[in-house]
Protein backbone atom coordinates (compact mmCIF):
# COMPACT_ATOMS: atom_id res chain seq x y z
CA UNK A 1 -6.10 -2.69 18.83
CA UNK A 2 -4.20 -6.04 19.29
CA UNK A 3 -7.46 -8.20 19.22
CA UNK A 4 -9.85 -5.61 17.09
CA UNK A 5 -10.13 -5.51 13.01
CA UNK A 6 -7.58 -3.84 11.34
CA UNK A 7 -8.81 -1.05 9.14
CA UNK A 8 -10.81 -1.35 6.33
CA UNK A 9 -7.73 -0.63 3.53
CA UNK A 10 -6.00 -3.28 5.29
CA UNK A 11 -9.05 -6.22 4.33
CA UNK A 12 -7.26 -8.69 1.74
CA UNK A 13 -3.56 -6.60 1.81
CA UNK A 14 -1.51 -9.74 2.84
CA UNK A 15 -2.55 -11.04 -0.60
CA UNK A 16 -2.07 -8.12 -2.19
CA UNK A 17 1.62 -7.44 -0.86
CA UNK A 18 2.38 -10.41 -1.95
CA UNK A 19 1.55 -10.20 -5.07
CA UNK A 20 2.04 -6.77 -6.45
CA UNK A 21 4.29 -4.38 -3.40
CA UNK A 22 8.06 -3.89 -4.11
CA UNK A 23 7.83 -4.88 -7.98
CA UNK A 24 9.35 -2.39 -9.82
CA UNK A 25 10.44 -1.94 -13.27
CA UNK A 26 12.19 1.40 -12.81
CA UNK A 27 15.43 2.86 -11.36
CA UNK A 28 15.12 3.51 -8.12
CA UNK A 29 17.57 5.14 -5.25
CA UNK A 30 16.54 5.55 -1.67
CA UNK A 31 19.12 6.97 1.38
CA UNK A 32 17.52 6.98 4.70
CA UNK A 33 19.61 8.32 7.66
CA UNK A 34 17.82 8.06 11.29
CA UNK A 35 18.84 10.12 13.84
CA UNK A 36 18.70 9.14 17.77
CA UNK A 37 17.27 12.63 18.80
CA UNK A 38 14.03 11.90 16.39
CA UNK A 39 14.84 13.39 13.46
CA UNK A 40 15.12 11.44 10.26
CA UNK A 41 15.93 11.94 6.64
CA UNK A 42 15.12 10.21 3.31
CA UNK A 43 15.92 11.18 -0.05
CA UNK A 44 14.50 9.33 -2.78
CA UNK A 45 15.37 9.06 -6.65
CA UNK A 46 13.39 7.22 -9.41
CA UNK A 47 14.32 6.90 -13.48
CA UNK A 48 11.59 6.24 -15.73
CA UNK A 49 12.69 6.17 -18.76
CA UNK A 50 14.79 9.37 -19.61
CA UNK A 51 13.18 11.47 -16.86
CA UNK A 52 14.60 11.48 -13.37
CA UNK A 53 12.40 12.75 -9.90
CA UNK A 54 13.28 12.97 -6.94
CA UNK A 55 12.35 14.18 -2.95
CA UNK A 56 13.46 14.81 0.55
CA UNK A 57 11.65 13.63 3.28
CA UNK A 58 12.31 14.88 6.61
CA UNK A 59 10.52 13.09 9.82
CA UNK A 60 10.52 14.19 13.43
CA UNK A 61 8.88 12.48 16.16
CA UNK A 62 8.65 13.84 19.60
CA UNK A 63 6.47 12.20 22.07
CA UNK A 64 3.10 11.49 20.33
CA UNK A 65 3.66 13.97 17.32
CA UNK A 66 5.22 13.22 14.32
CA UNK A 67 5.95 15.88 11.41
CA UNK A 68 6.24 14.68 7.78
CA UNK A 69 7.98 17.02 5.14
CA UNK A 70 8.43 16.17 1.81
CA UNK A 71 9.82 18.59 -1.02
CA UNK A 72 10.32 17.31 -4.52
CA UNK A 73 11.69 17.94 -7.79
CA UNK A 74 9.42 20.68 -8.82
CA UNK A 75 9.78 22.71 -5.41
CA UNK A 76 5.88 21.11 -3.97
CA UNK A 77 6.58 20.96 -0.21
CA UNK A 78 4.32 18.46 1.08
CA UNK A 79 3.52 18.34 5.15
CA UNK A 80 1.84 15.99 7.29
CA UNK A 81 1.04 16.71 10.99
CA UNK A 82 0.33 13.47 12.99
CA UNK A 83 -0.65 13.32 16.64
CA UNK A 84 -1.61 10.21 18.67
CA UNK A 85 -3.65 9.47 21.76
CA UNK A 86 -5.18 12.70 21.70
CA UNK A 87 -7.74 10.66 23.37
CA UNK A 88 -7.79 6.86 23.78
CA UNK A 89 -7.10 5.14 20.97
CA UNK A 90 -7.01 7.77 18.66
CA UNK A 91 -5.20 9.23 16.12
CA UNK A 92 -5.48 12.64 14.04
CA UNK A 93 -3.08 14.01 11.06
CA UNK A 94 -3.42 17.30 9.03
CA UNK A 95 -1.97 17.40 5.66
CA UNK A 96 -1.06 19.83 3.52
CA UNK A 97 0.74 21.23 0.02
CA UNK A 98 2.61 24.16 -0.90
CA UNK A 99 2.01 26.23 -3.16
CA UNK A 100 -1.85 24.28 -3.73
CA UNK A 101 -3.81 25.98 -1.09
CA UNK A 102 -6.82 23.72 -1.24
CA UNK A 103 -4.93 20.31 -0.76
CA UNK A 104 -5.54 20.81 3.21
CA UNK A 105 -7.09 17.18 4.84
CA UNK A 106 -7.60 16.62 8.02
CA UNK A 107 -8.00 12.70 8.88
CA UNK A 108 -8.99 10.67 11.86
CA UNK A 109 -8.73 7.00 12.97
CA UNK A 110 -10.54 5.61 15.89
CA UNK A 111 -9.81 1.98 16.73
CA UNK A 112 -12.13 0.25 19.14
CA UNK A 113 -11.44 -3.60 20.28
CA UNK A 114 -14.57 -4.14 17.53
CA UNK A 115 -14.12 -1.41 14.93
CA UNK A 116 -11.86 1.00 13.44
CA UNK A 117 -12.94 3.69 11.98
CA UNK A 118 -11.34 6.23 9.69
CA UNK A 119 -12.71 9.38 8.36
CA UNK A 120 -11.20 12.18 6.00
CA UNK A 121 -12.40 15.26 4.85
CA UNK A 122 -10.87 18.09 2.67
CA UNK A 123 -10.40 21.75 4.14
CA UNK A 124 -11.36 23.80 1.47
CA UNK A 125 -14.62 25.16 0.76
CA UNK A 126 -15.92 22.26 -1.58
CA UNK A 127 -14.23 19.59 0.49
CA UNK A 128 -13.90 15.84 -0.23
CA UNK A 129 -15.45 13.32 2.19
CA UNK A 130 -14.28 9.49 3.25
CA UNK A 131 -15.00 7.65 5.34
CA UNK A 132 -14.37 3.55 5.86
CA UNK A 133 -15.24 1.38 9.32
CA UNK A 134 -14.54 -1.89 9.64
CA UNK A 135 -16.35 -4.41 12.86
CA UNK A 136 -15.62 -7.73 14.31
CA UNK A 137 -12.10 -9.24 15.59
CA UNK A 138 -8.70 -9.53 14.10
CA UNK A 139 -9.54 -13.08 12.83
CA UNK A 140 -13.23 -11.96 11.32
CA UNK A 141 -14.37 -9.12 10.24
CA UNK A 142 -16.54 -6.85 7.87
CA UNK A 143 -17.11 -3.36 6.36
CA UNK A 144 -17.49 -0.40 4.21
CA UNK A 145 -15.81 2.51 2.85
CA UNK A 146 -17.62 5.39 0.92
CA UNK A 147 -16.41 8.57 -1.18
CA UNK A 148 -18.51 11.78 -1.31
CA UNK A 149 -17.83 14.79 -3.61
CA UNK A 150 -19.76 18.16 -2.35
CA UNK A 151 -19.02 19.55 -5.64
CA UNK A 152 -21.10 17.34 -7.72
CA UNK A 153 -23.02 15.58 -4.74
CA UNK A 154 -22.21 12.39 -6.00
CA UNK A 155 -20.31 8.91 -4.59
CA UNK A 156 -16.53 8.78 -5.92
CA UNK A 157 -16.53 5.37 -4.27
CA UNK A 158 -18.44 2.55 -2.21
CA UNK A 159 -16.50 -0.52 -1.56
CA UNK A 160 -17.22 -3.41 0.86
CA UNK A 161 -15.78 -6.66 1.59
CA UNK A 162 -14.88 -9.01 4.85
CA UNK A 163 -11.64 -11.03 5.84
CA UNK A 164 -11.22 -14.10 7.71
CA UNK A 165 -7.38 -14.51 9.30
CA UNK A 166 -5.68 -16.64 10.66
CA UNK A 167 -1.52 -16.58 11.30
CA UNK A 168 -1.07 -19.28 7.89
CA UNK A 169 -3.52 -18.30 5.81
CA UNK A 170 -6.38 -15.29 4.63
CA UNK A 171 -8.91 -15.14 3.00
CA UNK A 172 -10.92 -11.99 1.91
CA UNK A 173 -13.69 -11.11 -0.70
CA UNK A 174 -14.41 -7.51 -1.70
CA UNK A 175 -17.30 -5.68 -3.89
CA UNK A 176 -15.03 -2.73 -5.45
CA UNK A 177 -15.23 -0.38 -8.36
CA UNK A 178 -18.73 0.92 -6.94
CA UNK A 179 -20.00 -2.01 -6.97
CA UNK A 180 -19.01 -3.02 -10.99
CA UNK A 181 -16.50 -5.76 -9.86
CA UNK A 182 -15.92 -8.66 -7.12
CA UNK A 183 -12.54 -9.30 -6.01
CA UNK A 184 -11.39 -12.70 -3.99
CA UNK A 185 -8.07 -13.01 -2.77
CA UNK A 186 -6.30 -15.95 -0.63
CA UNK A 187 -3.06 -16.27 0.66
CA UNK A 188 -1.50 -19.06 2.56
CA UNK A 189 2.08 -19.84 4.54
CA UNK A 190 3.30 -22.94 3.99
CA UNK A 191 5.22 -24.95 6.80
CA UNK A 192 8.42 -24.95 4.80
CA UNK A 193 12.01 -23.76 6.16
CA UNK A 194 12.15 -21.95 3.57
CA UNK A 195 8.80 -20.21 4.15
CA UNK A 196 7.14 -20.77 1.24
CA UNK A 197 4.06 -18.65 0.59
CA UNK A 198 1.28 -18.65 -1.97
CA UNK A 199 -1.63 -16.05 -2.93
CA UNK A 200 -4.15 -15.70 -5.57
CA UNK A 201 -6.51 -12.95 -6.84
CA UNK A 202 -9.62 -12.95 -8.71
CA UNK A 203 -11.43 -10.35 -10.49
CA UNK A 204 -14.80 -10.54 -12.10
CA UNK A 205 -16.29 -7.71 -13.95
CA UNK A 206 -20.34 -7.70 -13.56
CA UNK A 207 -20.65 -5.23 -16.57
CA UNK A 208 -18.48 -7.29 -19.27
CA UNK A 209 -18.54 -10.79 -17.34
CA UNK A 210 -14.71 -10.75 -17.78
CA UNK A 211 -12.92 -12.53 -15.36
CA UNK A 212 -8.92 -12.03 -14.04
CA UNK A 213 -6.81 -13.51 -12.33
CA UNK A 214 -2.85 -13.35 -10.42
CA UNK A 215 -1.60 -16.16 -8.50
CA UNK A 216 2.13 -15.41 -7.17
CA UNK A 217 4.18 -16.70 -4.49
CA UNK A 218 7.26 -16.07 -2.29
CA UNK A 219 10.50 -18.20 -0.33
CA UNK A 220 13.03 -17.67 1.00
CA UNK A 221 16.42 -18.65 -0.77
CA UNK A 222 18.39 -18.11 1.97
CA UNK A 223 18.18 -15.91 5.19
CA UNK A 224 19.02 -12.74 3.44
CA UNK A 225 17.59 -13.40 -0.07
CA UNK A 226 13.61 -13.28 -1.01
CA UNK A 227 12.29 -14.77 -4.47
CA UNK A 228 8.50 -14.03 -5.99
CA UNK A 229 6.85 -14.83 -8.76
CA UNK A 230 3.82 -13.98 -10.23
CA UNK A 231 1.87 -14.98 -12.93
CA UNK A 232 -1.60 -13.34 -14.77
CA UNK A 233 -3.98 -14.44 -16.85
CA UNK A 234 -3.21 -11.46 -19.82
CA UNK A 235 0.22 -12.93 -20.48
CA UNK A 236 2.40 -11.77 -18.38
CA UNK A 237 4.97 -13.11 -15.72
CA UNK A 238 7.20 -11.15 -13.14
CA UNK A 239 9.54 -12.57 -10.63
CA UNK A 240 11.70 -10.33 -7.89
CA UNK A 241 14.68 -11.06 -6.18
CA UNK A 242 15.35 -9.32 -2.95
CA UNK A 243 18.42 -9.23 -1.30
CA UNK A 244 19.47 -7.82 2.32
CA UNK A 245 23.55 -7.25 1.37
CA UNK A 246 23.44 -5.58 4.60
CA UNK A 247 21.43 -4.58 7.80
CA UNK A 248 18.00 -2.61 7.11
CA UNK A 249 19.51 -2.18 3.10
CA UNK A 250 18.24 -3.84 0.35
CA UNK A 251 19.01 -4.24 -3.37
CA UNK A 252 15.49 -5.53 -5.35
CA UNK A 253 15.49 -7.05 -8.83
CA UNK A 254 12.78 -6.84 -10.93
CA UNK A 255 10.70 -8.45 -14.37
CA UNK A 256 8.42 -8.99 -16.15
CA UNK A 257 7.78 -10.74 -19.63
CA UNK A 258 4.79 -9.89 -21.33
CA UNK A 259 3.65 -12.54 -23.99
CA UNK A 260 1.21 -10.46 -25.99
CA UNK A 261 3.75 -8.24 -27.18
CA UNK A 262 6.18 -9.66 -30.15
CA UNK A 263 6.93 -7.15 -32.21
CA UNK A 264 7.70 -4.69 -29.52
CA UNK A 265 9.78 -5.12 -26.26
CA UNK A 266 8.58 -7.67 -24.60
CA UNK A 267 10.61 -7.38 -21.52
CA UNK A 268 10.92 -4.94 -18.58
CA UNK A 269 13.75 -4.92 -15.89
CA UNK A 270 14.02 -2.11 -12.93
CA UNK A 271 16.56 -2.07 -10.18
CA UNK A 272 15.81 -0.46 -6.63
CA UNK A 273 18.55 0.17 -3.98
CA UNK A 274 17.57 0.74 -0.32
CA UNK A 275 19.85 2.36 2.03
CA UNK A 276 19.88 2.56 5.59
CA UNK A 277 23.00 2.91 7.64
């Protein structure tokens, strides 16, 4: 919904996006080729170290169905079967891996101008149960996720937290870890050509009374080219360049420097290409 919360996974992500998505310190390849009839292809390769992986990814979309298949290096075929508006405001998807016959999942998302809801549960005879629902409005809102296992009949997980958005800045504060650690997280836009944008995290551990923290930030260098830095308490610092040589393609420099380690590297670099013709 336009004016409803977002899901619960999505409380405190601008923050986290900021700070943490695209870094990496890696080789990494990735070729996607659309097709105008709905079917699309990716392949994707990543080298860590001395060991290469890799996948295909084949989408189609037709109407309000969209099939997902993935097969990677070691021959697992992963599918995902995704249909939405079965009814209003709905969406369902059925996963699935080959050869692991109890990987089956069926999830479901309900969005409702004051909640969304999502649920997930395993289809296999000792299944897995999530579910997460989030209530209020796209500016405020609130909620819970928890984590059942039928095998041991115990929580995996119980997380809360609430969000307060606006279009320059967020704010959210979340109870995580099963309830061992609190998380706060701001970001903020800056009303800079250059859009200049600035986010913080802290984490504070009830058990040890240790306390993190990552601040980072983001501009723009010029209209094709994307700087971030970020910066943590343990010693390290990272920074990423991004740059759009062409339409929808991307070529992503990454870093980091780690100050607690002198007698071993103290330095990691990774390179990720993005290719979209």
């Amino acid at each position: 919904m336009a004016n409803g919360p977002a899901p619960f996974s999505e409380i405190g992500k601008r923050a986290r996006d900021l700070l943490y998505k695209d870094y990496n310190f890696d080789h990494k390849f990735s070729l996607s080729v659309p097709n105008s009839a709905g079917l699309g292809l990716i392949a994707t390769g990543l080298k860590k170290d001395q060991i290469f992986v890799g996948d295909i990814n084949t989408l189609y979309k037709s109407g309000n169905v969209t099939v997902d298949v993935k097969v990677d290096t070691y021959s697992n075929v992963s599918t995902k079967v995704t249909v939405n508006d079965i009814f209003h405001s709905n969406k369902v998807a059925l996963s699935f891996n080959i050869p692991d016959h109890k990987s089956g999942k069926l999830d479901v998302q309900y969005l409702h101008p004051h909640a969304a809801i999502d649920s997930s549960i395993g289809l296999n005879p000792s299944p897995q149960l999530e579910l997460s629902a989030a209530i209020g409005s796209k500016e405020l809102c609130m909620g819970a996720e928890v984590g059942f296992n039928t095998t041991s009949s115990s929580f995996t997980k119980y997380n809360a937290g609430i969000a307060f958005n606006k279009p320059d800045f967020s704010a959210a504060l979340m109870l995580a870890d099963r309830g061992q650690s609190l998380k706060a997280s701001y970001i903020h836009h800056v009303d800079r050509p250059d859009g200049f944008t600035v986010a913080a995290e802290i984490n504070h551990r009830f058990s040890s009374f240790e306390n993190r923290f990552t601040i980072g930030s983001s501009q723009s260098l010029d209209p094709i080219t994307v700087l971030k830095t970020r910066f943590s308490d343990d010693g390290k610092a990272a920074f990423q360049c991004q740059r759009a040589w062409r339409p929808n393609s991307l070529i992503t420099l990454s870093a980091e420097y780690d100050s607690t380690k002198i007698f071993s590297s103290s330095t990691k670099f990774g390179l990720a290409l993005t290719l979209k013709p």
